[in-house]
PDB file of N, CA and C in Angstrom:
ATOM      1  N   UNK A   1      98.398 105.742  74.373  1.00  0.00           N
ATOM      2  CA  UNK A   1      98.177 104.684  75.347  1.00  0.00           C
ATOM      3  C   UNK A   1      96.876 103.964  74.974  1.00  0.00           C
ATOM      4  N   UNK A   2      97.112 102.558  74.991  1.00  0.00           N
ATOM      5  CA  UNK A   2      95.958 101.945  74.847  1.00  0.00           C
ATOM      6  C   UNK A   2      95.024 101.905  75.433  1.00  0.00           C
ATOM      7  N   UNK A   3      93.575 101.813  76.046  1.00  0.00           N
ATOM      8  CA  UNK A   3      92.797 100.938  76.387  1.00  0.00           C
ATOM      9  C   UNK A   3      91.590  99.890  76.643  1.00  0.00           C
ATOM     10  N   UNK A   4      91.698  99.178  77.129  1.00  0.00           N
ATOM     11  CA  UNK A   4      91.298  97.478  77.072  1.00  0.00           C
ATOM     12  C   UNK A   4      90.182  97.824  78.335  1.00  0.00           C
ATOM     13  N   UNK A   5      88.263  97.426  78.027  1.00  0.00           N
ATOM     14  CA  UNK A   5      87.876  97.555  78.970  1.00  0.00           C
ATOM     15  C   UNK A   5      87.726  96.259  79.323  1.00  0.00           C
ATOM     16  N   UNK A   6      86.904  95.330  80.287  1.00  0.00           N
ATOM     17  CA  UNK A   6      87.000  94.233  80.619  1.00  0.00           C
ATOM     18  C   UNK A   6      85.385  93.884  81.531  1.00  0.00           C
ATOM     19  N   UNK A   7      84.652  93.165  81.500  1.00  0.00           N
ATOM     20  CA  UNK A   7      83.601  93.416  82.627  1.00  0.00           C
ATOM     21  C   UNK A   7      83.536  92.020  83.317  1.00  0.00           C
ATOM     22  N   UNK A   8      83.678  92.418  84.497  1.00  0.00           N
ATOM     23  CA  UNK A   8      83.490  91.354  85.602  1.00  0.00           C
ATOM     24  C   UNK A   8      82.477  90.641  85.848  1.00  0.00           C
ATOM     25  N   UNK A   9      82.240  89.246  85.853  1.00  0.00           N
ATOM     26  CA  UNK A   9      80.915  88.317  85.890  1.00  0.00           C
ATOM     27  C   UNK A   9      80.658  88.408  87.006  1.00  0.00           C
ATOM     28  N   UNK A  10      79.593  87.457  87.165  1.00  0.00           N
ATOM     29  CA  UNK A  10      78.843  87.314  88.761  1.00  0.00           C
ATOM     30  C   UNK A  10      79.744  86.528  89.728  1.00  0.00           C
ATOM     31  N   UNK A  11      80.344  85.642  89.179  1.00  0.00           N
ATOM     32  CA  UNK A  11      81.836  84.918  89.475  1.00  0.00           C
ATOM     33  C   UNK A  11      83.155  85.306  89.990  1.00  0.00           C
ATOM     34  N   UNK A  12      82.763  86.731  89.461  1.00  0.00           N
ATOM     35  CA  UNK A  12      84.063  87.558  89.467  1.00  0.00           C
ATOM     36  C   UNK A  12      85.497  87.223  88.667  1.00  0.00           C
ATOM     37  N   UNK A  13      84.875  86.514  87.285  1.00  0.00           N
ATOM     38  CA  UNK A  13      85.701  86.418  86.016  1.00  0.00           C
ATOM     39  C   UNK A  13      85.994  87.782  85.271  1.00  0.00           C
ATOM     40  N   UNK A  14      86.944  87.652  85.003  1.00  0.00           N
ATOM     41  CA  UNK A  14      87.129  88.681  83.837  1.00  0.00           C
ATOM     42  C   UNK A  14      87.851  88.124  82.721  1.00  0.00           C
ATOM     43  N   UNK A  15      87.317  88.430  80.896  1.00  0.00           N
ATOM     44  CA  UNK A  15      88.112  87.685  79.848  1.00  0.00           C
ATOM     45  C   UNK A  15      88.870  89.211  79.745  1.00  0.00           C
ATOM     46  N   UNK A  16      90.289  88.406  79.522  1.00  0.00           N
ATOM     47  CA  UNK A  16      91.606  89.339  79.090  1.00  0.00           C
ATOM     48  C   UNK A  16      91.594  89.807  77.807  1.00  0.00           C
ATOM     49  N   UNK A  17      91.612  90.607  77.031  1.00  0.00           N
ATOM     50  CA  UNK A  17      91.416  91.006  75.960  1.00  0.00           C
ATOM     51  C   UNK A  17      92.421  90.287  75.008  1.00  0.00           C
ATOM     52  N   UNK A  18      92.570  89.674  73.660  1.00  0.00           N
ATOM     53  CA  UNK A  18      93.893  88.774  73.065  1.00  0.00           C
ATOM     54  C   UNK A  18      95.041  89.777  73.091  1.00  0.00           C
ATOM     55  N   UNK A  19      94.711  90.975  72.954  1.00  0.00           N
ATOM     56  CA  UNK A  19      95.743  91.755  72.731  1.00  0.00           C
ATOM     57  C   UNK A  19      96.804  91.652  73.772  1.00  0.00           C
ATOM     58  N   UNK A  20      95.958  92.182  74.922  1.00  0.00           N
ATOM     59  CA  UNK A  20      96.942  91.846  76.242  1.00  0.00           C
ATOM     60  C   UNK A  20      97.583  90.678  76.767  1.00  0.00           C
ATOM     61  N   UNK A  21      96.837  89.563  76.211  1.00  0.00           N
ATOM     62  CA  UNK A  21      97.501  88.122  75.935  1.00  0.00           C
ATOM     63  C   UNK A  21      98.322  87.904  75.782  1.00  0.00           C
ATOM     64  N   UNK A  22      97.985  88.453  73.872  1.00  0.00           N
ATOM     65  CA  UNK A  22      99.446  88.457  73.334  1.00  0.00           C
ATOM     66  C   UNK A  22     101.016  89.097  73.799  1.00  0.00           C
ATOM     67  N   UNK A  23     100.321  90.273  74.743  1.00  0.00           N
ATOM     68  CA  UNK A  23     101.941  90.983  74.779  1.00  0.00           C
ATOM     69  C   UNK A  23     102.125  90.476  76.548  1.00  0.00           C
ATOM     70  N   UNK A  24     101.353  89.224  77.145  1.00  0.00           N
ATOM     71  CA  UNK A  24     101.832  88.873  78.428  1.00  0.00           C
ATOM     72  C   UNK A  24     102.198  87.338  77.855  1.00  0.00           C
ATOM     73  N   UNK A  25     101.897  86.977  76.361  1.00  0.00           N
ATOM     74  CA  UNK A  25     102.771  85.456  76.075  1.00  0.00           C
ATOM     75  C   UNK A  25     101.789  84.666  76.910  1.00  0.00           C
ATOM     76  N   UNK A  26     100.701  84.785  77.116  1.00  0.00           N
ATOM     77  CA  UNK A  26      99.816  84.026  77.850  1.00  0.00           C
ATOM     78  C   UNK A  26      99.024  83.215  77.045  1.00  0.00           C
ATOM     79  N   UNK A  27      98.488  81.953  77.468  1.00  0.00           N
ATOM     80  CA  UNK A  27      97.631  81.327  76.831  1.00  0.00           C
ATOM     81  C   UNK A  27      96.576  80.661  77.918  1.00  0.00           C
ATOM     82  N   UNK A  28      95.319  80.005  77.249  1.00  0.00           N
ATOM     83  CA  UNK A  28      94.184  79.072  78.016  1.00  0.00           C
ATOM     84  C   UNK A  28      95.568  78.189  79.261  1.00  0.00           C
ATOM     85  N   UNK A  29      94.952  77.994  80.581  1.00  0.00           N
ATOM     86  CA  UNK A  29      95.782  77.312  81.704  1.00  0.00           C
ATOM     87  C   UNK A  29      96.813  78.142  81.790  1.00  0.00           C
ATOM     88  N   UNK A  30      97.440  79.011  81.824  1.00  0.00           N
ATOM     89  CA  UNK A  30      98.875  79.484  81.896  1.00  0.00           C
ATOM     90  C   UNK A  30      97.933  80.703  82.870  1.00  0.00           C
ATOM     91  N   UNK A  31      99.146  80.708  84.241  1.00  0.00           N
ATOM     92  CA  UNK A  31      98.629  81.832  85.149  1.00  0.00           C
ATOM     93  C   UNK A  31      99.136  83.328  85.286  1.00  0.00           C
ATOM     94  N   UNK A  32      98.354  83.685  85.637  1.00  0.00           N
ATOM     95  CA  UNK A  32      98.610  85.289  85.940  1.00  0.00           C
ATOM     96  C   UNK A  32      98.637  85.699  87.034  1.00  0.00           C
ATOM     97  N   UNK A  33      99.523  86.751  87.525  1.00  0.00           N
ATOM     98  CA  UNK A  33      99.607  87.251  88.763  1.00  0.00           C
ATOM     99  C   UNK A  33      99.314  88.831  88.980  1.00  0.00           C
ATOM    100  N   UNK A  34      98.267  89.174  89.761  1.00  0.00           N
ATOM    101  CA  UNK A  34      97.988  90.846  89.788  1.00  0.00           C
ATOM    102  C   UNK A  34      99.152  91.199  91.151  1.00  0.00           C
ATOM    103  N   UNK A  35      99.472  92.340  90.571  1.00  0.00           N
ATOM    104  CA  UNK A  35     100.751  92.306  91.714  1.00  0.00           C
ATOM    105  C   UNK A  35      99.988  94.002  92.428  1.00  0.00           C
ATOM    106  N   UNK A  36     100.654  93.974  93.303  1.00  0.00           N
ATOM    107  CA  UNK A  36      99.936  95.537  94.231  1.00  0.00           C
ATOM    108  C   UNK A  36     101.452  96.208  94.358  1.00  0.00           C
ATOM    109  N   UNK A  37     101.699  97.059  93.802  1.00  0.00           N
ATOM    110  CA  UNK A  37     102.932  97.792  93.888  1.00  0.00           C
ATOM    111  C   UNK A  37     102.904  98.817  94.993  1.00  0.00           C
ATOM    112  N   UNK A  38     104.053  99.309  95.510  1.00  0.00           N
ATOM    113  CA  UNK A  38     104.151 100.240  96.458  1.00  0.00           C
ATOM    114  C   UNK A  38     103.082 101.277  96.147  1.00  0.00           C
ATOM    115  N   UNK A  39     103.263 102.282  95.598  1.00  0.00           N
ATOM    116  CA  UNK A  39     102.489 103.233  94.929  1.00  0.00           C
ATOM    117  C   UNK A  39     101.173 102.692  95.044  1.00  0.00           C
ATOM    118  N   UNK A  40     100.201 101.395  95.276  1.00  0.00           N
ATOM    119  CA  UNK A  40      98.859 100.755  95.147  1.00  0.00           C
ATOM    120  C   UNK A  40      98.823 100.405  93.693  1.00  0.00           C
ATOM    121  N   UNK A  41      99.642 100.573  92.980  1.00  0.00           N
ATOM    122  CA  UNK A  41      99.078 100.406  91.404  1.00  0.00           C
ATOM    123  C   UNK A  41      98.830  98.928  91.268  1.00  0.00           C
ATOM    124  N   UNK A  42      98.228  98.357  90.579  1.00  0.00           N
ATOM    125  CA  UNK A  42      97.557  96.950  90.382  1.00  0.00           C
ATOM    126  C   UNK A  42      98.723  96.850  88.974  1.00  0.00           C
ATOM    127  N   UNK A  43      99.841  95.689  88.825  1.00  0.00           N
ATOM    128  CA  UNK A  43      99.654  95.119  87.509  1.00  0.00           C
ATOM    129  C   UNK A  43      99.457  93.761  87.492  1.00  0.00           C
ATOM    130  N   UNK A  44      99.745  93.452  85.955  1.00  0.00           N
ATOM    131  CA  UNK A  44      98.866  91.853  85.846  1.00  0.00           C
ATOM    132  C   UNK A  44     100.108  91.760  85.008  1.00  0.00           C
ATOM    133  N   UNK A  45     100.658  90.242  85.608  1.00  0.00           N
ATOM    134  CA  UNK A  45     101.911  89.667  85.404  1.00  0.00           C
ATOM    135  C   UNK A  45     101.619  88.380  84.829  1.00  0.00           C
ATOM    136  N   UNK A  46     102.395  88.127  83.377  1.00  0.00           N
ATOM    137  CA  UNK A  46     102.565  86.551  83.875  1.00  0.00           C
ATOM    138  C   UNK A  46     103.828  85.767  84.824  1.00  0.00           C
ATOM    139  N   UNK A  47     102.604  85.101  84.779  1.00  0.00           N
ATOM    140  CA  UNK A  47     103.274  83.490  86.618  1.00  0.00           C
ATOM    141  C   UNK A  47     104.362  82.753  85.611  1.00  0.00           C
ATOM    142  N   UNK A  48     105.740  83.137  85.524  1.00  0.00           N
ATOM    143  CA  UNK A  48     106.277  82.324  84.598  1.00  0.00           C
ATOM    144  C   UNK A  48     106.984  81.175  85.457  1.00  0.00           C
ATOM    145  N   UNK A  49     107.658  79.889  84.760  1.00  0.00           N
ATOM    146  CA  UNK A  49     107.508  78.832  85.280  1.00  0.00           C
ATOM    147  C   UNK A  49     108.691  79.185  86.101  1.00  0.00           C
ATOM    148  N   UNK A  50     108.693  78.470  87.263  1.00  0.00           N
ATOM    149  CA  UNK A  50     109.831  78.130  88.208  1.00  0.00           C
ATOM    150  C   UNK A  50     110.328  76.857  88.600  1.00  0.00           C
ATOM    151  N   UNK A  51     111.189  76.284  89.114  1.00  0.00           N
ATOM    152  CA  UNK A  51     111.211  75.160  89.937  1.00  0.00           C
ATOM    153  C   UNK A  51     110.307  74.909  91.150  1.00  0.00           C
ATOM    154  N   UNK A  52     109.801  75.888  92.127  1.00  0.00           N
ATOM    155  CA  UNK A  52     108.498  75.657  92.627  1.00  0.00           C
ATOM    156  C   UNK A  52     107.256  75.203  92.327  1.00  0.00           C
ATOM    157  N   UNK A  53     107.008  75.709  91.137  1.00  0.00           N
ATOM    158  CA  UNK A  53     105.569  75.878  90.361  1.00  0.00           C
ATOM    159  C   UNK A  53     105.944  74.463  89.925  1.00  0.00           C
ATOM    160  N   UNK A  54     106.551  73.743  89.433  1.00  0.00           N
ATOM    161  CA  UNK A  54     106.796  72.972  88.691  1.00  0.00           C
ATOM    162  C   UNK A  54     107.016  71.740  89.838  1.00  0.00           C
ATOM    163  N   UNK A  55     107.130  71.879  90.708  1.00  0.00           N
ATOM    164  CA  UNK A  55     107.191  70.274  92.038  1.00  0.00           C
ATOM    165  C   UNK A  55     106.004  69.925  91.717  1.00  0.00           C
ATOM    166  N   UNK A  56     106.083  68.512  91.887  1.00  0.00           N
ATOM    167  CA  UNK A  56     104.642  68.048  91.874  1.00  0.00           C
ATOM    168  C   UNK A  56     103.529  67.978  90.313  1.00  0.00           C
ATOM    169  N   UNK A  57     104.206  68.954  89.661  1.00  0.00           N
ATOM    170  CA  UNK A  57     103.091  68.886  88.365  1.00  0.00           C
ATOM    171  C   UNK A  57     103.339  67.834  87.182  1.00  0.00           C
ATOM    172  N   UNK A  58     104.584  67.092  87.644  1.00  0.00           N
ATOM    173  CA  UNK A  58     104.896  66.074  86.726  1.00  0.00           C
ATOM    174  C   UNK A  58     104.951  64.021  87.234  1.00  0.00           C
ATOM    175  N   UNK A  59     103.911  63.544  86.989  1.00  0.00           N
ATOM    176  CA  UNK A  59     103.840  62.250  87.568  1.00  0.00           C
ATOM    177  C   UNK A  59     105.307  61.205  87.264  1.00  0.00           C
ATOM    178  N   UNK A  60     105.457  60.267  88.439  1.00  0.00           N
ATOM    179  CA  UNK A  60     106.801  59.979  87.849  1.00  0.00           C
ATOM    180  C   UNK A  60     106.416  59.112  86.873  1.00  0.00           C
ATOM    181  N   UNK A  61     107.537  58.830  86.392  1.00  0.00           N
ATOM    182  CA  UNK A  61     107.430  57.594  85.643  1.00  0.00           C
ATOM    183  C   UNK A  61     107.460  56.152  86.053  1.00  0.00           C
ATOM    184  N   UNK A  62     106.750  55.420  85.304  1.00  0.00           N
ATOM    185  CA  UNK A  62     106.382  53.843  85.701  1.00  0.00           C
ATOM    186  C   UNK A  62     107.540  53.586  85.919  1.00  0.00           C
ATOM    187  N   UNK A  63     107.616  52.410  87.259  1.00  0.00           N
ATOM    188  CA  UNK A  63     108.753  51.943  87.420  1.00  0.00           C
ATOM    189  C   UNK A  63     109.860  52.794  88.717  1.00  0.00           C
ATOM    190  N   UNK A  64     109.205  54.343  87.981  1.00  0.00           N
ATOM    191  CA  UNK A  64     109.482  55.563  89.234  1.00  0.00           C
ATOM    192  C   UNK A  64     109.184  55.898  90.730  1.00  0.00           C
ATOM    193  N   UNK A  65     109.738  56.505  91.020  1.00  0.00           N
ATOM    194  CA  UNK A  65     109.757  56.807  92.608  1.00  0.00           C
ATOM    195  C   UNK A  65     108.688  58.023  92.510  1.00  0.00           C
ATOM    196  N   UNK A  66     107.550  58.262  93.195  1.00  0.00           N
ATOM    197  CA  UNK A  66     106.987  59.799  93.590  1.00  0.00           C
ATOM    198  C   UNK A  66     107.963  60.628  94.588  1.00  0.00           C
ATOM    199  N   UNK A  67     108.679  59.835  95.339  1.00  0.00           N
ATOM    200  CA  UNK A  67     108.866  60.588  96.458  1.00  0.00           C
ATOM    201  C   UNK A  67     110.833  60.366  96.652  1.00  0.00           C
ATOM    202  N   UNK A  68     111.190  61.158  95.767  1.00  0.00           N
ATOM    203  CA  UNK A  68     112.826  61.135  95.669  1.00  0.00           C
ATOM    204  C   UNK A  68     113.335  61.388  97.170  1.00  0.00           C
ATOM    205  N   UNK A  69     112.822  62.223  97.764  1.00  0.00           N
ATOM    206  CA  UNK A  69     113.469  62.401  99.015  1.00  0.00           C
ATOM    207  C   UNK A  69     113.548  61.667 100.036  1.00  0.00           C
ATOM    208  N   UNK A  70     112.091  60.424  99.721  1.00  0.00           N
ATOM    209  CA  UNK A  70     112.633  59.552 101.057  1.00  0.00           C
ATOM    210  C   UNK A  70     113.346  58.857 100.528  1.00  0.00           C
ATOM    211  N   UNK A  71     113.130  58.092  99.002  1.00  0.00           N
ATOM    212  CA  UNK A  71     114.273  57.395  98.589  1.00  0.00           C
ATOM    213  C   UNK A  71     115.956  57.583  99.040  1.00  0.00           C
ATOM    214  N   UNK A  72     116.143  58.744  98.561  1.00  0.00           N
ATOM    215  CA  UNK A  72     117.011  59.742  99.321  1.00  0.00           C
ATOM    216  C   UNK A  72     117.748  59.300 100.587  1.00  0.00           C
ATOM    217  N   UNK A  73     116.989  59.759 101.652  1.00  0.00           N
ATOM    218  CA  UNK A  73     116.668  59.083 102.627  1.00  0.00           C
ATOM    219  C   UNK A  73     117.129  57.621 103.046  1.00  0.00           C
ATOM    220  N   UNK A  74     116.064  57.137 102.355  1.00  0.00           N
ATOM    221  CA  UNK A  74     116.942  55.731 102.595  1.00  0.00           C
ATOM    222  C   UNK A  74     117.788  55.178 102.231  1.00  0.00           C
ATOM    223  N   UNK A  75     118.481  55.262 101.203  1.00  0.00           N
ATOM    224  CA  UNK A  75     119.815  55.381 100.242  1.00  0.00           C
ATOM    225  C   UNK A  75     121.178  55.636 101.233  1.00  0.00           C
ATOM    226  N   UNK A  76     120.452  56.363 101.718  1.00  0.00           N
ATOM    227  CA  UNK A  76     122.050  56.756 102.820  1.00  0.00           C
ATOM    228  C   UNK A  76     121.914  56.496 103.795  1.00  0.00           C
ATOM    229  N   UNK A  77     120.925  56.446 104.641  1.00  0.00           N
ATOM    230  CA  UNK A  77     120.717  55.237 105.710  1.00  0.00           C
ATOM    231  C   UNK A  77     121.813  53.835 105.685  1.00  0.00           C
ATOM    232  N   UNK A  78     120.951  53.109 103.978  1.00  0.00           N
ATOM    233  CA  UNK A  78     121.473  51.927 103.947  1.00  0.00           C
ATOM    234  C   UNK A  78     123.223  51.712 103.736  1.00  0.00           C
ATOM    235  N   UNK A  79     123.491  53.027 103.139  1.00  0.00           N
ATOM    236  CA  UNK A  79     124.907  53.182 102.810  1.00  0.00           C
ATOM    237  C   UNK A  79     125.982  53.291 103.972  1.00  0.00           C
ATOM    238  N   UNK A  80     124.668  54.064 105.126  1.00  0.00           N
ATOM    239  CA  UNK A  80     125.646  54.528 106.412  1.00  0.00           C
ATOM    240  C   UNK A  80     125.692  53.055 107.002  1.00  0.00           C
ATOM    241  N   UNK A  81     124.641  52.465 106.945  1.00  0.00           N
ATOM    242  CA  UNK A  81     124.501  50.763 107.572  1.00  0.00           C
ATOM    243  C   UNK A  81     125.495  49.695 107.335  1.00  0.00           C
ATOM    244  N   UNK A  82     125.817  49.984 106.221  1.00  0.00           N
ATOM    245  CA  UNK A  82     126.628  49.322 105.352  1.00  0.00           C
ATOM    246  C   UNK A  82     128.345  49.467 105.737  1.00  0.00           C
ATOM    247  N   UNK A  83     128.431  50.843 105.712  1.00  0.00           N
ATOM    248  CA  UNK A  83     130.173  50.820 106.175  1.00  0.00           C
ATOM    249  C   UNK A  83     130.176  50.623 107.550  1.00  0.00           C
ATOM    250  N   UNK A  84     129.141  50.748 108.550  1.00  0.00           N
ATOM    251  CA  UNK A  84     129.352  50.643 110.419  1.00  0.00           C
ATOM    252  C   UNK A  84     129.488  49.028 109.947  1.00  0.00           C
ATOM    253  N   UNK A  85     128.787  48.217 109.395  1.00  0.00           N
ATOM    254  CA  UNK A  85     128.656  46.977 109.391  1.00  0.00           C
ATOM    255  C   UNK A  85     130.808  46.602 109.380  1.00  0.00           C
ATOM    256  N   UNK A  86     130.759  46.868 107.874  1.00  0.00           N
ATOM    257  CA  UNK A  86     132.058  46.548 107.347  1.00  0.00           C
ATOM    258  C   UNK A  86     133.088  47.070 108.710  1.00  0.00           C
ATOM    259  N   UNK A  87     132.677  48.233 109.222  1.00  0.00           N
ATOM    260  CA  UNK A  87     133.622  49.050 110.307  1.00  0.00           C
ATOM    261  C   UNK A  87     133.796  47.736 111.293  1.00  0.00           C
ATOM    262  N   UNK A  88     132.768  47.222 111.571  1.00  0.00           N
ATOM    263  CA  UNK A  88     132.665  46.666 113.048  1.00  0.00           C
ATOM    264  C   UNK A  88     132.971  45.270 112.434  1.00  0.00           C
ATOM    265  N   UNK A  89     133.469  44.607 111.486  1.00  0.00           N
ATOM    266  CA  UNK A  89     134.004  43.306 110.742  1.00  0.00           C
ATOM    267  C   UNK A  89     135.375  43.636 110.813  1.00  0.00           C
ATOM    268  N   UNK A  90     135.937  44.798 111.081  1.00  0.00           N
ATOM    269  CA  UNK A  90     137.425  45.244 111.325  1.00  0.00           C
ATOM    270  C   UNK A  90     138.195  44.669 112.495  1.00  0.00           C
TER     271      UNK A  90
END
C-alpha cells in the first residue's frame, strides 16, 4: 500500500501528490469531491462531468438565446395564441 503525505496551509490548501492525480485523471480546474462514507472513512473522488455541472458553464452563442426556457415559454404561448385565434375565425 502506498503512501502520499500532504501538509495543509494556513488556507487550509492541500497539493495532491501527481501520483494521485494521475490515478483520479485529474488536472489544474477539474474538481474533487471528499466523500464521508458510512463507516466515517474520508475518500477523495473525482467531480466527473454531468449535465448539472455543466448548466450554465457554457455562454450562448451570438445571435443566441441565454435563457432557452423562457424562449420555450414563449414559443408555445404564441403557438397556443395562434390556433385559439384561427379556432375563433371558425
Amino acid at each position: 500500500m502506498a503512501r502520499y503525505v500532504s501538509t495543509i496551509s494556513s488556507k487550509g490548501q492541500v497539493t495532491i501528490p501527481a501520483d494521485i492525480r494521475r490515478k483520479l485523471g485529474v488536472n489544474a480546474q477539474d474538481k474533487i469531491a471528499f466523500v464521508v462514507t458510512e463507516n466515517e472513512r474520508i475518500e477523495l473522488r473525482a467531480e466527473r462531468f454531468t449535465l448539472e455541472t455543466a448548466i450554465g458553464s457554457i455562454e450562448a452563442l451570438p445571435g443566441e438565446s441565454a435563457d432557452l426556457d423562457r424562449e420555450i415559454k414563449e414559443a408555445t404561448e404564441e403557438a397556443i395564441a395562434r390556433k385559439m385565434r384561427r379556432l375563433h375565425r371558425q
